[in-house]
N, C-alpha and C. Protein backbone atom coordinates (compact mmCIF):
# COMPACT_ATOMS: atom_id res chain seq x y z
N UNK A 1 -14.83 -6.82 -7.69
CA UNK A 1 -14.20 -6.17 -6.55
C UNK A 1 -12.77 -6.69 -6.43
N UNK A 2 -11.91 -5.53 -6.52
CA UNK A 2 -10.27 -6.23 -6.10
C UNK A 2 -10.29 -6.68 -4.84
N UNK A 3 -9.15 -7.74 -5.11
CA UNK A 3 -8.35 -8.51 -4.11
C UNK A 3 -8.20 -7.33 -2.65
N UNK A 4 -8.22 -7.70 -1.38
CA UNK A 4 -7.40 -6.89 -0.32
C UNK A 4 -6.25 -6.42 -0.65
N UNK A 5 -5.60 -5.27 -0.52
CA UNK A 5 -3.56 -5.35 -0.54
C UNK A 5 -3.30 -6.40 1.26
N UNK A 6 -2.02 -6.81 0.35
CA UNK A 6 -1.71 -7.65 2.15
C UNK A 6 -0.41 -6.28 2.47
N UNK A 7 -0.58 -6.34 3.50
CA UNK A 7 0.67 -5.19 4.37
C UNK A 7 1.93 -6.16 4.15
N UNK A 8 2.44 -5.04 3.41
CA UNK A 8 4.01 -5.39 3.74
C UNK A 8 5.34 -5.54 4.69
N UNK A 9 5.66 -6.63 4.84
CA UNK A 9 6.79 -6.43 6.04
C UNK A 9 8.47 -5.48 5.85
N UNK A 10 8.70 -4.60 6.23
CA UNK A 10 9.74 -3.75 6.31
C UNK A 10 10.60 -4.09 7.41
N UNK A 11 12.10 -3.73 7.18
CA UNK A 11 13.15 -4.24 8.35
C UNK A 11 13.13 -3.06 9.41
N UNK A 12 12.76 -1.85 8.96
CA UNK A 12 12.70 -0.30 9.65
C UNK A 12 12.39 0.57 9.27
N UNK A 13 12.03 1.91 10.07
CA UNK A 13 11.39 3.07 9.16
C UNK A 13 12.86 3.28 8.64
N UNK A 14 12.97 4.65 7.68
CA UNK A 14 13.93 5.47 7.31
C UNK A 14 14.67 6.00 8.04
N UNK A 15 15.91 6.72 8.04
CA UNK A 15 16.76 7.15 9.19
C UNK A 15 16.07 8.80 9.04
N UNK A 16 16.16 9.21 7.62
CA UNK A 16 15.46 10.24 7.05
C UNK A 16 14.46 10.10 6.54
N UNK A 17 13.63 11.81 6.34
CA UNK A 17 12.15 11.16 6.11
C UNK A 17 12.22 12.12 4.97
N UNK A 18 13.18 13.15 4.44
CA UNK A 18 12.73 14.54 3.35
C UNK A 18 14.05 14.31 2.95
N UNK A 19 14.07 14.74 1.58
CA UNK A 19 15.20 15.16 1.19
C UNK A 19 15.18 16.01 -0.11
N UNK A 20 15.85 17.01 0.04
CA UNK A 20 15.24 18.48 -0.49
C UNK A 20 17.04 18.82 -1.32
N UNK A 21 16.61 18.97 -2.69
CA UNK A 21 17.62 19.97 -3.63
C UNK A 21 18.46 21.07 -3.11
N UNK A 22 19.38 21.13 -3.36
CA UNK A 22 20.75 22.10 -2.98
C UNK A 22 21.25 22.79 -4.15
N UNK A 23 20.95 24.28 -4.15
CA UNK A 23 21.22 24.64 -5.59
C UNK A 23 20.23 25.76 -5.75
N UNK A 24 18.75 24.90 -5.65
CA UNK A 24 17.90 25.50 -6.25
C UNK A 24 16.73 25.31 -5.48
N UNK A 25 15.56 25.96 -5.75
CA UNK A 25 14.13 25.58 -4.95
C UNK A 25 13.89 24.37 -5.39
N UNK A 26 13.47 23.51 -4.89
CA UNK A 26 12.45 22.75 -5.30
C UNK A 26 11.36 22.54 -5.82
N UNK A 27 10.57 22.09 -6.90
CA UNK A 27 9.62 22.61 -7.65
C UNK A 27 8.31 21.53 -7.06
N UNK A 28 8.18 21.25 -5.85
CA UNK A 28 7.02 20.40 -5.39
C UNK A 28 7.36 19.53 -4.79
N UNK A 29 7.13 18.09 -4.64
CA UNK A 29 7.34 17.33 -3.58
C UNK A 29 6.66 16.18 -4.31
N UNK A 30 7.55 14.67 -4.21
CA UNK A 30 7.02 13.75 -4.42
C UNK A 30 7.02 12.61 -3.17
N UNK A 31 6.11 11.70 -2.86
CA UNK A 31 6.24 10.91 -2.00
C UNK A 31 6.58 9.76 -2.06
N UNK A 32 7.12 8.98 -1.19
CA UNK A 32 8.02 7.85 -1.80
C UNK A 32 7.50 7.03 -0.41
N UNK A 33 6.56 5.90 -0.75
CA UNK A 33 6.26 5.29 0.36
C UNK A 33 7.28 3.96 0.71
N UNK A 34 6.79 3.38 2.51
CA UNK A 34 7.70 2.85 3.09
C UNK A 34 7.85 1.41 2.28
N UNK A 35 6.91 0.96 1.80
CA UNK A 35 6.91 -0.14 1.02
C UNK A 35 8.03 0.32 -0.32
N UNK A 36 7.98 1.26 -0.71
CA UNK A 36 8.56 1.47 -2.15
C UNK A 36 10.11 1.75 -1.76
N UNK A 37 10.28 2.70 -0.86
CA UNK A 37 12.07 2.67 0.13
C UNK A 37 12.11 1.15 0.23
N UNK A 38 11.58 0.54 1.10
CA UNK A 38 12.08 -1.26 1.74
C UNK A 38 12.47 -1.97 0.11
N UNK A 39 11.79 -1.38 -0.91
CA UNK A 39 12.18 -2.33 -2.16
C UNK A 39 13.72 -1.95 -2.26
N UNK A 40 13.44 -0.55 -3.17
CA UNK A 40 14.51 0.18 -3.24
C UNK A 40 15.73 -0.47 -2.26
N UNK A 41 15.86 -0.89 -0.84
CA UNK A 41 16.49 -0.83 -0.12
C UNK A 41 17.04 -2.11 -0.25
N UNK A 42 16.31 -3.01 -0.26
CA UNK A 42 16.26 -4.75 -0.69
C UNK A 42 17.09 -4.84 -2.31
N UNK A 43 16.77 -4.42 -3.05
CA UNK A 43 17.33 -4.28 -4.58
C UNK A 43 18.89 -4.00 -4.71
N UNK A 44 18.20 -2.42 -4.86
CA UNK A 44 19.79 -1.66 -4.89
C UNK A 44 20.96 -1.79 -4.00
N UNK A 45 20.54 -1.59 -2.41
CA UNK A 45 21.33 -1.10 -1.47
C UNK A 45 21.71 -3.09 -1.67
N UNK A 46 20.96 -3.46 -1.11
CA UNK A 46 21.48 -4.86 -0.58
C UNK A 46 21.80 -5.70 -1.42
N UNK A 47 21.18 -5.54 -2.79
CA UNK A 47 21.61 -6.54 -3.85
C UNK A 47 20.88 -7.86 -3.80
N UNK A 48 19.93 -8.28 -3.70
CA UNK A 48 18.94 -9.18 -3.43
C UNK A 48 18.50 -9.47 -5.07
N UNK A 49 17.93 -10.17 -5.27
CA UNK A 49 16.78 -10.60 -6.19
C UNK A 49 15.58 -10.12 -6.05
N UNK A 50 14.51 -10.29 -7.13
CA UNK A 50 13.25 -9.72 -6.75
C UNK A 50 12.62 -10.81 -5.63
N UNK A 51 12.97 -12.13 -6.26
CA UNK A 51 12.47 -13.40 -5.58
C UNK A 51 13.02 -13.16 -4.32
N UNK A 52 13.92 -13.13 -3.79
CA UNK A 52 14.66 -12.59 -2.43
C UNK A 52 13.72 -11.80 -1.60
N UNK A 53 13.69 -10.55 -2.44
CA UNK A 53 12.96 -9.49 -1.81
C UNK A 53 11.39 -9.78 -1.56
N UNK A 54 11.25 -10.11 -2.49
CA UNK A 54 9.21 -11.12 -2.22
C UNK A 54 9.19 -11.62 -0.90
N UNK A 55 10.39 -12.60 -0.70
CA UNK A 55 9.81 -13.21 0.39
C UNK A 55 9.99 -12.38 1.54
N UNK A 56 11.41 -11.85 1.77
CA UNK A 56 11.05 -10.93 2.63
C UNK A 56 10.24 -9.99 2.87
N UNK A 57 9.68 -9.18 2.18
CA UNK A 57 8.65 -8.82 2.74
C UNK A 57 7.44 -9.33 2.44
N UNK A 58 7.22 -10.66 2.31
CA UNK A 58 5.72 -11.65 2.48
C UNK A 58 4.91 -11.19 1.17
N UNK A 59 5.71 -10.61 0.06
CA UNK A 59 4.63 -10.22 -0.92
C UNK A 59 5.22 -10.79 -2.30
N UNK A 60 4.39 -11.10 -3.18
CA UNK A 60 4.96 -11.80 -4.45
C UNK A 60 5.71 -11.24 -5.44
N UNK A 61 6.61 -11.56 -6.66
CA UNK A 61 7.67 -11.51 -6.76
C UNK A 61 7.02 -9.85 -7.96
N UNK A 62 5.76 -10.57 -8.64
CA UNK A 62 5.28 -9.71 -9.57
C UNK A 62 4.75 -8.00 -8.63
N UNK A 63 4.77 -8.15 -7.53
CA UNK A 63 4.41 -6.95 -6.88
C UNK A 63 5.37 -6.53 -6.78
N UNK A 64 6.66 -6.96 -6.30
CA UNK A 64 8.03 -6.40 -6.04
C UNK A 64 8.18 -5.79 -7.41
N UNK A 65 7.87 -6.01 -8.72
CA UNK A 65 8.28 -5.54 -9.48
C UNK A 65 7.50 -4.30 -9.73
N UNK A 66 6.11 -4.25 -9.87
CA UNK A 66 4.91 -3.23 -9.75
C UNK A 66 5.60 -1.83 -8.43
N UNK A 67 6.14 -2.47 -7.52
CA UNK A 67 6.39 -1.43 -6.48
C UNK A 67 7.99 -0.96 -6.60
N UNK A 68 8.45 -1.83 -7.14
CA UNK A 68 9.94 -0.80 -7.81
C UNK A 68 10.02 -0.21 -8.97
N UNK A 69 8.68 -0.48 -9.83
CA UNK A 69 8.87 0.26 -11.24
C UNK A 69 7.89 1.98 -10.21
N UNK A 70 7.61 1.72 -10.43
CA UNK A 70 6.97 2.75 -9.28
C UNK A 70 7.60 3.22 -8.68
N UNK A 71 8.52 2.92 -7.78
CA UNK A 71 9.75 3.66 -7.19
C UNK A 71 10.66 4.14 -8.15
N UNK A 72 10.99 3.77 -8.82
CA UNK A 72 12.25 4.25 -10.03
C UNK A 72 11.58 5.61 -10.59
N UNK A 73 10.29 5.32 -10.91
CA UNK A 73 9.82 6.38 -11.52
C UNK A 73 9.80 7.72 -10.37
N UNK A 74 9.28 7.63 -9.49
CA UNK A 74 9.33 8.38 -8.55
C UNK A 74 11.04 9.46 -7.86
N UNK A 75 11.77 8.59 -7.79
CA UNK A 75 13.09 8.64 -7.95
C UNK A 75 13.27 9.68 -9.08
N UNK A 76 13.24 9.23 -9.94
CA UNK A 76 13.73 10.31 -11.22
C UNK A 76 12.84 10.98 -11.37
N UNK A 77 11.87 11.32 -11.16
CA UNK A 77 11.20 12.58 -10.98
C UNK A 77 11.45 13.16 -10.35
N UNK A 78 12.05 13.49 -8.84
CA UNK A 78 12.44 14.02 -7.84
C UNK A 78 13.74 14.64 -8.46
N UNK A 79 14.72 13.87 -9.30
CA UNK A 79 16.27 14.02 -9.57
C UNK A 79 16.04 15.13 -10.90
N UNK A 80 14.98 14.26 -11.83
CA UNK A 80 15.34 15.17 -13.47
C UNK A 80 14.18 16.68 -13.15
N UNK A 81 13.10 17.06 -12.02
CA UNK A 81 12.55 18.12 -11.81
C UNK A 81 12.71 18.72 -10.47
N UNK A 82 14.04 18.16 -10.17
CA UNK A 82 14.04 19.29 -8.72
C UNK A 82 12.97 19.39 -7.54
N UNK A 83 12.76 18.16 -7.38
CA UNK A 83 11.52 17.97 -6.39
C UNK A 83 12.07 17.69 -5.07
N UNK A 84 11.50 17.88 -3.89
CA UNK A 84 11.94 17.21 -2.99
C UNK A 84 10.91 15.92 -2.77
N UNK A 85 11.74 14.86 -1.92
CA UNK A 85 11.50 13.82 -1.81
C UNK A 85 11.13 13.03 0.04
N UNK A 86 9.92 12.83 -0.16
CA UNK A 86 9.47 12.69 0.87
C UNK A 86 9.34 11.02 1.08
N UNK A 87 9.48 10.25 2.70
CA UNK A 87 8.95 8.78 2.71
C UNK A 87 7.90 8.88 4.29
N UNK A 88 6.97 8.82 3.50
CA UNK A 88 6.02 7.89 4.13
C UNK A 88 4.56 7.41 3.85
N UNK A 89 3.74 6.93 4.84
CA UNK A 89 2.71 6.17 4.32
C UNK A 89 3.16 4.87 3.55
N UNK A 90 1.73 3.87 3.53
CA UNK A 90 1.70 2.87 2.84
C UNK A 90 0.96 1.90 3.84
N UNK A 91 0.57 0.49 3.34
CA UNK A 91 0.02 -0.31 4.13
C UNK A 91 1.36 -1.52 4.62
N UNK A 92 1.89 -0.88 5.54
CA UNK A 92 3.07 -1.62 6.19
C UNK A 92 3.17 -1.58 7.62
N UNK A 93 4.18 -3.11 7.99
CA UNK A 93 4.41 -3.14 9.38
C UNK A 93 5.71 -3.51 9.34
N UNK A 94 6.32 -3.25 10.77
CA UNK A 94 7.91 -3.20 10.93
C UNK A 94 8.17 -4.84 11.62
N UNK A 95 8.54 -4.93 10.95
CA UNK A 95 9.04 -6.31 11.66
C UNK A 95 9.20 -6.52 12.90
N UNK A 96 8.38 -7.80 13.37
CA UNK A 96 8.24 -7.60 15.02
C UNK A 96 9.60 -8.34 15.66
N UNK A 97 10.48 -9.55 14.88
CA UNK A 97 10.87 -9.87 15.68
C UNK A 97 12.32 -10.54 14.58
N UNK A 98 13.63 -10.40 14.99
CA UNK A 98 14.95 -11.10 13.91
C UNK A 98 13.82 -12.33 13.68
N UNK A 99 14.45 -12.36 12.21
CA UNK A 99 13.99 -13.91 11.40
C UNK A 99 15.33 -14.56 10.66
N UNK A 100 15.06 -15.63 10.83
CA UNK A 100 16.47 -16.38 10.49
C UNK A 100 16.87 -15.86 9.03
N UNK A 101 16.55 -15.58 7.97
CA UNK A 101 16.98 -14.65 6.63
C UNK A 101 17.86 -13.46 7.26
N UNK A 102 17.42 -12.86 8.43
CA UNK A 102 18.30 -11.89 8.96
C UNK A 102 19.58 -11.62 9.32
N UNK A 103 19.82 -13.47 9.81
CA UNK A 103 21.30 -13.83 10.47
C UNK A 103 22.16 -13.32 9.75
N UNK A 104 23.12 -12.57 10.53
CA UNK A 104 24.33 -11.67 10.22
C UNK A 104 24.69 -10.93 9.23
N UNK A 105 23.10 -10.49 9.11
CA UNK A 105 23.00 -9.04 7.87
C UNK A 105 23.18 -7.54 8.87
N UNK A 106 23.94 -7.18 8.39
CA UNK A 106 24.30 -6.11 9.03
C UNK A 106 23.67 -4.72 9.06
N UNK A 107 22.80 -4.88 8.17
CA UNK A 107 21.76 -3.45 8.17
C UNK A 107 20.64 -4.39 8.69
N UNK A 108 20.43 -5.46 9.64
CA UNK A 108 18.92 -5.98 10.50
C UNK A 108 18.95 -4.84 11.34
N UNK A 109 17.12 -4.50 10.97
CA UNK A 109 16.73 -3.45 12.22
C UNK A 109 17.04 -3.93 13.83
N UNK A 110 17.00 -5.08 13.82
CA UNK A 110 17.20 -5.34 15.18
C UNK A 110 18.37 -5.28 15.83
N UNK A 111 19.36 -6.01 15.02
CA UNK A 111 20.74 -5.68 15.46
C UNK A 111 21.38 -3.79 15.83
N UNK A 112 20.66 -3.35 14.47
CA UNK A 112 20.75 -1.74 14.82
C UNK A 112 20.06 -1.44 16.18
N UNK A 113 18.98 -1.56 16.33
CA UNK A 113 18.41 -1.03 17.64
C UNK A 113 19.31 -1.41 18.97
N UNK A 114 20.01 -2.42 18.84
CA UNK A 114 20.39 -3.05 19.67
C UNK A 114 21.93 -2.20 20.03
N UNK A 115 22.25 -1.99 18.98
CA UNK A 115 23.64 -1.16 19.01
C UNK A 115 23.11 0.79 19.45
N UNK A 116 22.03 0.59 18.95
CA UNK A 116 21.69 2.18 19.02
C UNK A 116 21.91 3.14 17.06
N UNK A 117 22.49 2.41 16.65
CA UNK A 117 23.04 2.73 15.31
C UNK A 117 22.09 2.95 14.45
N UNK A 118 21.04 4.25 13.75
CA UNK A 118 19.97 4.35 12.50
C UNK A 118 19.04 3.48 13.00
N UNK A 119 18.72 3.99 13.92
CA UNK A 119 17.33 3.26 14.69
C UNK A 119 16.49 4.40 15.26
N UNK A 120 15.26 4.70 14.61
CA UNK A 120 14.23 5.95 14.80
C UNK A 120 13.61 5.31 15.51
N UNK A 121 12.96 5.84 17.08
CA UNK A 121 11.67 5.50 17.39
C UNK A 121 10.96 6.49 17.18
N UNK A 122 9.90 6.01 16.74
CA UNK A 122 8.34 6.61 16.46
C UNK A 122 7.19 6.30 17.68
N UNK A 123 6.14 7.55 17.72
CA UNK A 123 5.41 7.32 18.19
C UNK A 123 4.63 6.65 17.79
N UNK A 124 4.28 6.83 16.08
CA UNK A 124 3.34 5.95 15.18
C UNK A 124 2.80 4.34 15.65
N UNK A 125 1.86 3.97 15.52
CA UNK A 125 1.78 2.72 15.76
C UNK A 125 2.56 1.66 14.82
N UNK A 126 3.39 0.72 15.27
CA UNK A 126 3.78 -0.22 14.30
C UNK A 126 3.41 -0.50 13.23
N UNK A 127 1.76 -0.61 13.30
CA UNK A 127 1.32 -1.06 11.98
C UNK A 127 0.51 -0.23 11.11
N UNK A 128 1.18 0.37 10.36
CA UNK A 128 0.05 1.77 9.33
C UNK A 128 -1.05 1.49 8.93
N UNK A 129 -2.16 2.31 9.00
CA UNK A 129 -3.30 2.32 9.05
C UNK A 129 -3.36 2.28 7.03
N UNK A 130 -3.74 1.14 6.46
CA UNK A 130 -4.13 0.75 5.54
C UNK A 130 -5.57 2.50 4.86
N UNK A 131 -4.55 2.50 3.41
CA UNK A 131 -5.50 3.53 2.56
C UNK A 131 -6.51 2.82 1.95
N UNK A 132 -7.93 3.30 1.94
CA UNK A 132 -8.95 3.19 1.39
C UNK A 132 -9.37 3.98 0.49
């Protein structure tokens, strides 16, 4: 019997949740969960390490890699077949509260909320209901 997944910690949902081809139809829809954006987001956007990114979101360094090869792939499927691209789901929670790694990062969900700046509230419950 496998291990539990542990829920991942994320800084915020997405500002956007679809994002759909210009040009042409779209030929289907791929999903891009919140765990696999927060990598993506940690990596690319912010420039982190994998080791970086592990700890922030409380998961090990070899998963960070499992959940961005997975994202990449997903990514270019959307780009090289004209898919649109959807984020959500996953077994994740939003960070309840600034953590000192946060200090004077300028994309912290909290600081955004605080300004009003790419801060979604949801009705959703904080913590996503884990797939079985």
């Amino acid at each position: 019997m496998p291990r539990p997944q542990k829920q991942r910690c994320i800084c915020s949902l997405p500002r956007a949740e679809v994002f759909t081809p210009l040009g042409c139809n779209a030929s289907g829809s791929v999903n891009l969960t919140y765990d696999e954006y927060e990598v993506i987001r940690l990596l690319d956007h912010m420039q982190m390490t994998q080791e970086q990114c592990a700890r922030r979101m409380g998961i090990s360094r070899p998963t960070v890699t499992r959940i961005y090869d997975e994202a990449r792939r997903k990514v270019a499927d959307t780009l090289v077949n004209s898919r649109s691209l959807t984020i959500s789901g996953g077994d994740v929670y939003v960070c309840p509260a600034p953590r000192p790694e946060c200090a004077g990062e300028e994309n912290c969900c909290h600081r955004k909320r605080e300004k009003g700046i790419g801060w979604r509230e949801t009705e959703e419950p904080v913590q996503m209901q884990r797939k079985i």
